[in-house]
PDB file of N, CA and C in Angstrom:
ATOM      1  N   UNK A   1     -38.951  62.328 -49.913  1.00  0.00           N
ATOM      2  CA  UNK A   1     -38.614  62.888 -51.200  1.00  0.00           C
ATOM      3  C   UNK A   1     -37.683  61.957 -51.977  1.00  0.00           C
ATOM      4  N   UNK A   2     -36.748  61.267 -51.395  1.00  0.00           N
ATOM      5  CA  UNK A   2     -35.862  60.671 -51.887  1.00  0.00           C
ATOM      6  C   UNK A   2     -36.556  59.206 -52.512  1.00  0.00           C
ATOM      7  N   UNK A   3     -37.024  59.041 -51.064  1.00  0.00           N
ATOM      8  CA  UNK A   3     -37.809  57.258 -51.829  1.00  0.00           C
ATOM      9  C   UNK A   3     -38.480  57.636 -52.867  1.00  0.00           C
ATOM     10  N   UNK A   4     -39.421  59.024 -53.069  1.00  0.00           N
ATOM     11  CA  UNK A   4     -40.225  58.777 -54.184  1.00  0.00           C
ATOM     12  C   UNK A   4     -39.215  59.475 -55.723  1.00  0.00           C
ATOM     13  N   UNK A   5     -38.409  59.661 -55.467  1.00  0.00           N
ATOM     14  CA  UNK A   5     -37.320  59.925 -56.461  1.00  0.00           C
ATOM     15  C   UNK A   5     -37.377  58.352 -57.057  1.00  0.00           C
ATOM     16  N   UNK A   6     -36.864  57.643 -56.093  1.00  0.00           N
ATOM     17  CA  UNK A   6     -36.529  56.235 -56.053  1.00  0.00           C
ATOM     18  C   UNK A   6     -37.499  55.449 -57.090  1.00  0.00           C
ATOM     19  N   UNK A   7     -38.487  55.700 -56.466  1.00  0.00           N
ATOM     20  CA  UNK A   7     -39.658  54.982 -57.257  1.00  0.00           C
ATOM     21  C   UNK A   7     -39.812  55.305 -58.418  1.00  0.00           C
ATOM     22  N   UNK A   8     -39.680  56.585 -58.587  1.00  0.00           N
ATOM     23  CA  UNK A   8     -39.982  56.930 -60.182  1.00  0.00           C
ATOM     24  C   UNK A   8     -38.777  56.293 -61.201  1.00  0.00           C
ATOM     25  N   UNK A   9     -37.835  56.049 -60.608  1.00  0.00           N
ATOM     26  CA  UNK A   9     -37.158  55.356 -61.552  1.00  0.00           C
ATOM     27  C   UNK A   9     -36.432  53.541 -61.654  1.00  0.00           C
ATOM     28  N   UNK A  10     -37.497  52.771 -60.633  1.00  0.00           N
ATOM     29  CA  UNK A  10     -37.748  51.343 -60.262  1.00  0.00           C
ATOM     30  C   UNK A  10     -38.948  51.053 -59.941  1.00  0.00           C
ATOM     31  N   UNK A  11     -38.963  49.909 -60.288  1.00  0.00           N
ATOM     32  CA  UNK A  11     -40.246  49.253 -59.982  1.00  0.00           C
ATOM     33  C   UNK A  11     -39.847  48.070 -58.771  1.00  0.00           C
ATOM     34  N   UNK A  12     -40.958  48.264 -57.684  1.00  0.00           N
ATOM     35  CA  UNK A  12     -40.413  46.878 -57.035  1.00  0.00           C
ATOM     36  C   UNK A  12     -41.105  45.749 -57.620  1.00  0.00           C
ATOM     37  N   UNK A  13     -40.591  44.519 -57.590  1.00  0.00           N
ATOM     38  CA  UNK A  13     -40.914  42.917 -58.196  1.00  0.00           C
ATOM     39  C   UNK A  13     -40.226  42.262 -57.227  1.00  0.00           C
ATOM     40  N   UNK A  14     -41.399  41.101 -57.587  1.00  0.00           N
ATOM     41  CA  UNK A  14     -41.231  40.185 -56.341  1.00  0.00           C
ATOM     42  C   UNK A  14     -40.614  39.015 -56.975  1.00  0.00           C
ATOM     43  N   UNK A  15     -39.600  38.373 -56.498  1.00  0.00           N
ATOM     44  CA  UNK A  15     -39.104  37.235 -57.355  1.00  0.00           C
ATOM     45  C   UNK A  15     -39.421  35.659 -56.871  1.00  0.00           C
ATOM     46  N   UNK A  16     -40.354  34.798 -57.484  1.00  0.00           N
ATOM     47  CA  UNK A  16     -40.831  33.751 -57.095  1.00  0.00           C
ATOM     48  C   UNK A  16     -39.539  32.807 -57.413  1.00  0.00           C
ATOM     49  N   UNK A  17     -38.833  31.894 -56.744  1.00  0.00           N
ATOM     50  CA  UNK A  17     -37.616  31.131 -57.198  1.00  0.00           C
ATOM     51  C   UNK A  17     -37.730  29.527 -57.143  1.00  0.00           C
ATOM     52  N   UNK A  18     -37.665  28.989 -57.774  1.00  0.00           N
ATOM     53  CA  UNK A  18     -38.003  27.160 -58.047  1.00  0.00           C
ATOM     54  C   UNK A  18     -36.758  26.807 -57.756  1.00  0.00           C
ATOM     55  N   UNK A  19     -35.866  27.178 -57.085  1.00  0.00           N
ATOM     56  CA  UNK A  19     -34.467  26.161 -57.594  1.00  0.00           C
ATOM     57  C   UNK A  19     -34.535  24.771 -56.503  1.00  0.00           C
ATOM     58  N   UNK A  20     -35.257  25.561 -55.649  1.00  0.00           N
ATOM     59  CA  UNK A  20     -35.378  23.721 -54.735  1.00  0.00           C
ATOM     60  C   UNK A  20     -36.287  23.309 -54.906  1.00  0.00           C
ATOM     61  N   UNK A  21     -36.802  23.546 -56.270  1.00  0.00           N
ATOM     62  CA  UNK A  21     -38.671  22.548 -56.702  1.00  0.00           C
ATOM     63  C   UNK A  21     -37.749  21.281 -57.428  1.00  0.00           C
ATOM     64  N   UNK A  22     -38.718  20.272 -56.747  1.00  0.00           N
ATOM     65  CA  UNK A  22     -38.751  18.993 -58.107  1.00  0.00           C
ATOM     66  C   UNK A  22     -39.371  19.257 -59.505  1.00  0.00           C
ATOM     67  N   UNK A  23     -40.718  20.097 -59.204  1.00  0.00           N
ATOM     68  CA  UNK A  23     -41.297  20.990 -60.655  1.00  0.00           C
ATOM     69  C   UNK A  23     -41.574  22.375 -60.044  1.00  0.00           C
ATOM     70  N   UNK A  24     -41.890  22.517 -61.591  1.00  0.00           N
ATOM     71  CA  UNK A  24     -42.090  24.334 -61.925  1.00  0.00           C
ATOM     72  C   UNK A  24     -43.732  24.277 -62.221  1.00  0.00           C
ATOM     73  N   UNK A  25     -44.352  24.995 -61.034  1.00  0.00           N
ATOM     74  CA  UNK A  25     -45.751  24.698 -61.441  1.00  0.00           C
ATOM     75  C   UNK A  25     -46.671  25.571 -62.640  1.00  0.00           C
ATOM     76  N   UNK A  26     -47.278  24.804 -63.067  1.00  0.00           N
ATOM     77  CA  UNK A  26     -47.874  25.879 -64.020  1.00  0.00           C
ATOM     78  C   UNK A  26     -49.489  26.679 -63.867  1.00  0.00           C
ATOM     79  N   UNK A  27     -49.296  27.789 -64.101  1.00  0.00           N
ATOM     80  CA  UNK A  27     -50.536  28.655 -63.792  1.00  0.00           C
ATOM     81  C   UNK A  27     -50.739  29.313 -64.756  1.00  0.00           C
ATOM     82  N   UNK A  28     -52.207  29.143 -64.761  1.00  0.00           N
ATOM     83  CA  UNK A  28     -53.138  29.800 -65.870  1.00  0.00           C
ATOM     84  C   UNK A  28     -52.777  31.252 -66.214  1.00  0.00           C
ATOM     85  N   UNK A  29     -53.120  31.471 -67.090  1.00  0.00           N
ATOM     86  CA  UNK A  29     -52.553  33.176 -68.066  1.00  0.00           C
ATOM     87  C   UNK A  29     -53.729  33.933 -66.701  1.00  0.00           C
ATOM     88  N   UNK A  30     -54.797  33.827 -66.849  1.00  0.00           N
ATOM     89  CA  UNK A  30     -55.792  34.236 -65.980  1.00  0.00           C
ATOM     90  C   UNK A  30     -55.047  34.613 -64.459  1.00  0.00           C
ATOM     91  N   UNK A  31     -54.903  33.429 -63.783  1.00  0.00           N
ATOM     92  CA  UNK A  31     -54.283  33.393 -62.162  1.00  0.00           C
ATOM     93  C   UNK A  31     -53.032  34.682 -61.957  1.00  0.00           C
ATOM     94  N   UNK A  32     -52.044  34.029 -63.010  1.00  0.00           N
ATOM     95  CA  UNK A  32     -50.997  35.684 -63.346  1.00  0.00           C
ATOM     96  C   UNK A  32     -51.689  36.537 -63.249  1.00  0.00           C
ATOM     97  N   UNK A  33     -52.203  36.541 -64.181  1.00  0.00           N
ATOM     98  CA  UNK A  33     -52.948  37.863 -64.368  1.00  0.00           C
ATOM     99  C   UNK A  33     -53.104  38.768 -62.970  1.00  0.00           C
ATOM    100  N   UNK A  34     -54.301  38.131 -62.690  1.00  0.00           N
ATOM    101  CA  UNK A  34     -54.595  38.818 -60.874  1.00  0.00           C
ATOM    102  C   UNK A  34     -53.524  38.951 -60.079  1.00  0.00           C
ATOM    103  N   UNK A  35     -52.517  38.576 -60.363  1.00  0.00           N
ATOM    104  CA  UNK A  35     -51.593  38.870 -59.444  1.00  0.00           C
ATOM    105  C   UNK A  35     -50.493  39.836 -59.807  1.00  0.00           C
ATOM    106  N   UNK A  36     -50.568  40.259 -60.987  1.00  0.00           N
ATOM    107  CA  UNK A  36     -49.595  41.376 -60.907  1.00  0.00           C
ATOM    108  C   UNK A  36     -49.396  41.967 -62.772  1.00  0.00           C
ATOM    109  N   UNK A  37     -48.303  42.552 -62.717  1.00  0.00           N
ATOM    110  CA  UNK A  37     -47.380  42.387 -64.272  1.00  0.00           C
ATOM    111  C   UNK A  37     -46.689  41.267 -64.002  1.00  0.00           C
ATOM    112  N   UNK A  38     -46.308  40.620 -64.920  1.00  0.00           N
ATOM    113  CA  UNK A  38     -44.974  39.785 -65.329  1.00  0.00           C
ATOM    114  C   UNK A  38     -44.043  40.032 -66.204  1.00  0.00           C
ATOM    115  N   UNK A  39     -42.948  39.829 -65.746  1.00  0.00           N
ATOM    116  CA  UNK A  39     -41.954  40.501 -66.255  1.00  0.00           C
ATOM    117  C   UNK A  39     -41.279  38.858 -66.906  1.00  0.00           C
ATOM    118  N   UNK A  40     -41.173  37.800 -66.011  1.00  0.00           N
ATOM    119  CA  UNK A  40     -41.215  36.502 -66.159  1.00  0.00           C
ATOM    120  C   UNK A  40     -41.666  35.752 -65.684  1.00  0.00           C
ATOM    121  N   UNK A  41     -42.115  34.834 -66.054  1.00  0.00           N
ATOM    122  CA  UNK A  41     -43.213  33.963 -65.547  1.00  0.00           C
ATOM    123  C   UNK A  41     -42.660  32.285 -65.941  1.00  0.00           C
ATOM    124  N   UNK A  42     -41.835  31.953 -66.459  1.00  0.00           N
ATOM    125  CA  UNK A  42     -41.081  30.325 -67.171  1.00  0.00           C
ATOM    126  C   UNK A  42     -39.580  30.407 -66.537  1.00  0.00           C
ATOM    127  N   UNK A  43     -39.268  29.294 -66.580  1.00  0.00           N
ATOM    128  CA  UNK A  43     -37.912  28.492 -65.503  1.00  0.00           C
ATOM    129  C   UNK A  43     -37.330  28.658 -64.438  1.00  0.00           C
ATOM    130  N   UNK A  44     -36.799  28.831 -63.472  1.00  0.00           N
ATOM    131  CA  UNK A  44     -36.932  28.854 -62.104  1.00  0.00           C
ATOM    132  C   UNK A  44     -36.804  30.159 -61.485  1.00  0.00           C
ATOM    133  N   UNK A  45     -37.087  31.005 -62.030  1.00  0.00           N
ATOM    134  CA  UNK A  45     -37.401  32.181 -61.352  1.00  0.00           C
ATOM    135  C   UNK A  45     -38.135  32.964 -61.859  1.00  0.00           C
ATOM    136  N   UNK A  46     -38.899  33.922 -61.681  1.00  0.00           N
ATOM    137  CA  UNK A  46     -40.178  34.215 -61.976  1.00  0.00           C
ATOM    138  C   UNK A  46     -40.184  36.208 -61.695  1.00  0.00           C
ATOM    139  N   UNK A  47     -40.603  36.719 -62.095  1.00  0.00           N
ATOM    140  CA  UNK A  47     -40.589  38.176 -61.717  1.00  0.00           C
ATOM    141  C   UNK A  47     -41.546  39.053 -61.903  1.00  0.00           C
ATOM    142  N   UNK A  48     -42.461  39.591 -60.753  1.00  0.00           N
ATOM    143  CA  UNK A  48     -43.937  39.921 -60.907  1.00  0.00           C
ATOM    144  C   UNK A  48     -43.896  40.974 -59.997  1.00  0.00           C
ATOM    145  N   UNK A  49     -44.250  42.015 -60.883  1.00  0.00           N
ATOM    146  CA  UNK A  49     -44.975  43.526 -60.323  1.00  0.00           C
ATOM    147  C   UNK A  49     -46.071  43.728 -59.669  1.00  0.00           C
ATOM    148  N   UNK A  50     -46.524  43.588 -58.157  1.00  0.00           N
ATOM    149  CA  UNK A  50     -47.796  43.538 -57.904  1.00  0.00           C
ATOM    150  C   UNK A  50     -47.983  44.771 -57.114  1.00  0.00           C
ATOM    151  N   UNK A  51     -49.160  44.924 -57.006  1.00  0.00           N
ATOM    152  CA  UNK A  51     -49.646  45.804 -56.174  1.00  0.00           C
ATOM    153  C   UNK A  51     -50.372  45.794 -54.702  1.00  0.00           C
ATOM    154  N   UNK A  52     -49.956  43.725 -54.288  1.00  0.00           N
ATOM    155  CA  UNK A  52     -50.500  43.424 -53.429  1.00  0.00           C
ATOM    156  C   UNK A  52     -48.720  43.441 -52.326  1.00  0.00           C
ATOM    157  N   UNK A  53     -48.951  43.595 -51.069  1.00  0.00           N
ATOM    158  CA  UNK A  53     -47.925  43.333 -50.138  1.00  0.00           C
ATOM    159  C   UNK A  53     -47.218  41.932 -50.145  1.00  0.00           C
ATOM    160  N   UNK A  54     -45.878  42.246 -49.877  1.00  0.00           N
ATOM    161  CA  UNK A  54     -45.717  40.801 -49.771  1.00  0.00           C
ATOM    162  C   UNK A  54     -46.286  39.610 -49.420  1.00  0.00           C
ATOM    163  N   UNK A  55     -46.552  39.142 -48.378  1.00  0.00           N
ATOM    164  CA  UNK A  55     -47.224  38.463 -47.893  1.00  0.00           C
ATOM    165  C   UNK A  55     -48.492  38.131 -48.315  1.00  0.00           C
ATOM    166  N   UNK A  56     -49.204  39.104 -48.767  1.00  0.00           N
ATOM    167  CA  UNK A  56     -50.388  39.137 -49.691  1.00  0.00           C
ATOM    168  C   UNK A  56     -50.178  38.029 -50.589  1.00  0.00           C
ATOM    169  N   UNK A  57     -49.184  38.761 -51.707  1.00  0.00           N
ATOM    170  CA  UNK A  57     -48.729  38.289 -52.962  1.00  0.00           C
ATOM    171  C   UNK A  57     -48.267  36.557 -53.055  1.00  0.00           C
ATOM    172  N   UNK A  58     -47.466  36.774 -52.085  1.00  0.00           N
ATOM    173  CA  UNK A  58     -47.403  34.796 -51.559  1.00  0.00           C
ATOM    174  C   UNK A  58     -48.126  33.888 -51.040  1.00  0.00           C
ATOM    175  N   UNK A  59     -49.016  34.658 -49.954  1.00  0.00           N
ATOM    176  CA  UNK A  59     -50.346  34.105 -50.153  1.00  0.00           C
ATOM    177  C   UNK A  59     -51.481  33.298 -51.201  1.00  0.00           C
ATOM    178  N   UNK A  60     -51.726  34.197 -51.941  1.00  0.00           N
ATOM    179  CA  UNK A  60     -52.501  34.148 -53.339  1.00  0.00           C
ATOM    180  C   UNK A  60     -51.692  33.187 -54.285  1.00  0.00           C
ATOM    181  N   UNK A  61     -50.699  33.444 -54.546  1.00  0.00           N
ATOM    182  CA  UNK A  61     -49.028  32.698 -55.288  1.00  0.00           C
ATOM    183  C   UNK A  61     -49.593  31.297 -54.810  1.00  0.00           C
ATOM    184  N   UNK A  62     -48.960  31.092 -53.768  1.00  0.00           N
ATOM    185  CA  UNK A  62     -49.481  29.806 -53.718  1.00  0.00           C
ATOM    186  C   UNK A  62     -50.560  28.606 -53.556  1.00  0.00           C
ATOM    187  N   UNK A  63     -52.065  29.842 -53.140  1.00  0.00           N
ATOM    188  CA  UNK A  63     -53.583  29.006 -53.848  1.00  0.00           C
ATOM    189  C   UNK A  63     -53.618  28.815 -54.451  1.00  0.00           C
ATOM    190  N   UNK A  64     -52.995  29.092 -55.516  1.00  0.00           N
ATOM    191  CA  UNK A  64     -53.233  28.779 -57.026  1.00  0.00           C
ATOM    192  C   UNK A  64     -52.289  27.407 -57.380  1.00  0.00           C
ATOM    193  N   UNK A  65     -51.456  27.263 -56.760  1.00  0.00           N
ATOM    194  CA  UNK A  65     -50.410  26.036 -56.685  1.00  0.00           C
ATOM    195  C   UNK A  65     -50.720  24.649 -56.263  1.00  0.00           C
ATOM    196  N   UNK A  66     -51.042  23.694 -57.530  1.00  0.00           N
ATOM    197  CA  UNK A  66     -51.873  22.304 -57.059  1.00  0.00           C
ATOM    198  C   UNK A  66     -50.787  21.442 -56.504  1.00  0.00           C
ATOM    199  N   UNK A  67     -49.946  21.832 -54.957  1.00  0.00           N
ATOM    200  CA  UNK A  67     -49.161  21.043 -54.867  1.00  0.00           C
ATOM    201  C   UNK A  67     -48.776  20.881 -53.590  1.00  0.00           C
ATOM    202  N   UNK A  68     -47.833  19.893 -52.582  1.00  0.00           N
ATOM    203  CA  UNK A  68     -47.974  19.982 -51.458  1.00  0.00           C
ATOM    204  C   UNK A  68     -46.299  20.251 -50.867  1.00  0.00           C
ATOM    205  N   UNK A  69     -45.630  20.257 -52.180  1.00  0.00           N
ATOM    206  CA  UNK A  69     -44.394  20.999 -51.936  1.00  0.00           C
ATOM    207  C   UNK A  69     -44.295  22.004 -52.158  1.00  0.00           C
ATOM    208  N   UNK A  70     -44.842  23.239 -51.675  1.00  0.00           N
ATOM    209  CA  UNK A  70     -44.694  24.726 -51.658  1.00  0.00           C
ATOM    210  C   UNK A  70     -43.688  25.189 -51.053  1.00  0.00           C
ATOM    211  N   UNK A  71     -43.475  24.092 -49.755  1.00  0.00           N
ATOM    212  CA  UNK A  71     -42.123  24.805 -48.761  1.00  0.00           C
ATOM    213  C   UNK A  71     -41.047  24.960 -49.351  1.00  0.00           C
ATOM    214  N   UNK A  72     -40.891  24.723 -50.765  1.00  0.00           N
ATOM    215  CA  UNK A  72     -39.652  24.729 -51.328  1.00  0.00           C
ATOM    216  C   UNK A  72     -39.206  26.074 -52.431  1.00  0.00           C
ATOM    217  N   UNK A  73     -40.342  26.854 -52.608  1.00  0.00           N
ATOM    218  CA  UNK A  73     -40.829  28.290 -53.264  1.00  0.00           C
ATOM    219  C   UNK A  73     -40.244  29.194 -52.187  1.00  0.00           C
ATOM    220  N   UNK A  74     -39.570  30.089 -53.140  1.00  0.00           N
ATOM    221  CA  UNK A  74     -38.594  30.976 -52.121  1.00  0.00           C
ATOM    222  C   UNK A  74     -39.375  32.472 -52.623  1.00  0.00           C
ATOM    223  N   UNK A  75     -40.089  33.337 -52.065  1.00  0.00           N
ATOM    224  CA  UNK A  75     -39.929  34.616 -52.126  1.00  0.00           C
ATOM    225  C   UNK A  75     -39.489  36.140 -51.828  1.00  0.00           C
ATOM    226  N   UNK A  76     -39.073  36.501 -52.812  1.00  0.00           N
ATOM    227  CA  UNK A  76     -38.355  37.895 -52.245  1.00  0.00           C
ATOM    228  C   UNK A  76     -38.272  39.319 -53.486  1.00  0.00           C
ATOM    229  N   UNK A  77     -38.008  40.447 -52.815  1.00  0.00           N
ATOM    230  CA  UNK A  77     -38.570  41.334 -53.910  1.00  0.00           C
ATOM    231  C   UNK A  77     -37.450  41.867 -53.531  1.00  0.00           C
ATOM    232  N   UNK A  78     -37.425  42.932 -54.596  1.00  0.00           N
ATOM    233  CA  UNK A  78     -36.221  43.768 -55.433  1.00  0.00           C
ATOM    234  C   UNK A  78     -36.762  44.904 -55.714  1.00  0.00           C
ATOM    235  N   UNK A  79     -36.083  45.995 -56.812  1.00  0.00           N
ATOM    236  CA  UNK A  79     -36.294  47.081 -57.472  1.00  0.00           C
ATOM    237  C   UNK A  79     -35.711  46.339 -58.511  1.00  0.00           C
ATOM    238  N   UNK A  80     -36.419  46.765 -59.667  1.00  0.00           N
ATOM    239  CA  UNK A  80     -35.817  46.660 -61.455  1.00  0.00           C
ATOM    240  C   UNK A  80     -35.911  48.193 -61.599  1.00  0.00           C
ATOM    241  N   UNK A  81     -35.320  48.478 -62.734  1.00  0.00           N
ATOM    242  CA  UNK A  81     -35.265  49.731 -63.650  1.00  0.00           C
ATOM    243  C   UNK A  81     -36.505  50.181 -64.464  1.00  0.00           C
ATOM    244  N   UNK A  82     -36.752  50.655 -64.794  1.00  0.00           N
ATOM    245  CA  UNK A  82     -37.968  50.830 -65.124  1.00  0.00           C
ATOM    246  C   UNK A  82     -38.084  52.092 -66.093  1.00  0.00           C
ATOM    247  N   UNK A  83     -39.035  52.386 -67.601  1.00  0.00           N
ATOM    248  CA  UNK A  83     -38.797  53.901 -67.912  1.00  0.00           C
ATOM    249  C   UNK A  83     -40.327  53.761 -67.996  1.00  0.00           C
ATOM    250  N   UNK A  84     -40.841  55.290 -67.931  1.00  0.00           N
ATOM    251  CA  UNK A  84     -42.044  55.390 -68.220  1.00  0.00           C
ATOM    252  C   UNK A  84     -42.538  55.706 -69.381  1.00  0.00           C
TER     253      UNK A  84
END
């Protein structure tokens, strides 16, 4: 009862973080897309509503990433505020 109290008034988002990238990669409006809402999507941190599991979500996150420094992409999710 409580968690779904919870929920109704947050959203969880997953926060993609660049701060140990040499670059900030860029992905198609499309690729976002499939992967969630965006809340932000430009400079080193990133904030996306998905409906896929973590692991899912980082998964996918980084196929789309033409690069071979990924190990440096930090993910982790939160609750934001949210109204309906």
């Amino acid at each position: 009862m409580l968690k779904d109290f919870i929920k109704s008034l947050y959203e969880k988002v997953y926060i993609i973080n660049f701060e140990q990238c040499s670059h900030i990669p860029s992905l198609t409006k499309e690729q976002l897309a499939s992967l969630g809402k965006w809340y932000v999507s430009t400079g080193k941190e990133w904030l996306c509503h998905s409906d896929y599991e973590l692991e899912e979500f980082q998964k996918l996150f980084l196929s789309f990433v033409n690069s071979d420094k990924t190990d440096n992409i930090s993910f982790d999710s939160d609750f934001m505020p949210f109204q309906h």
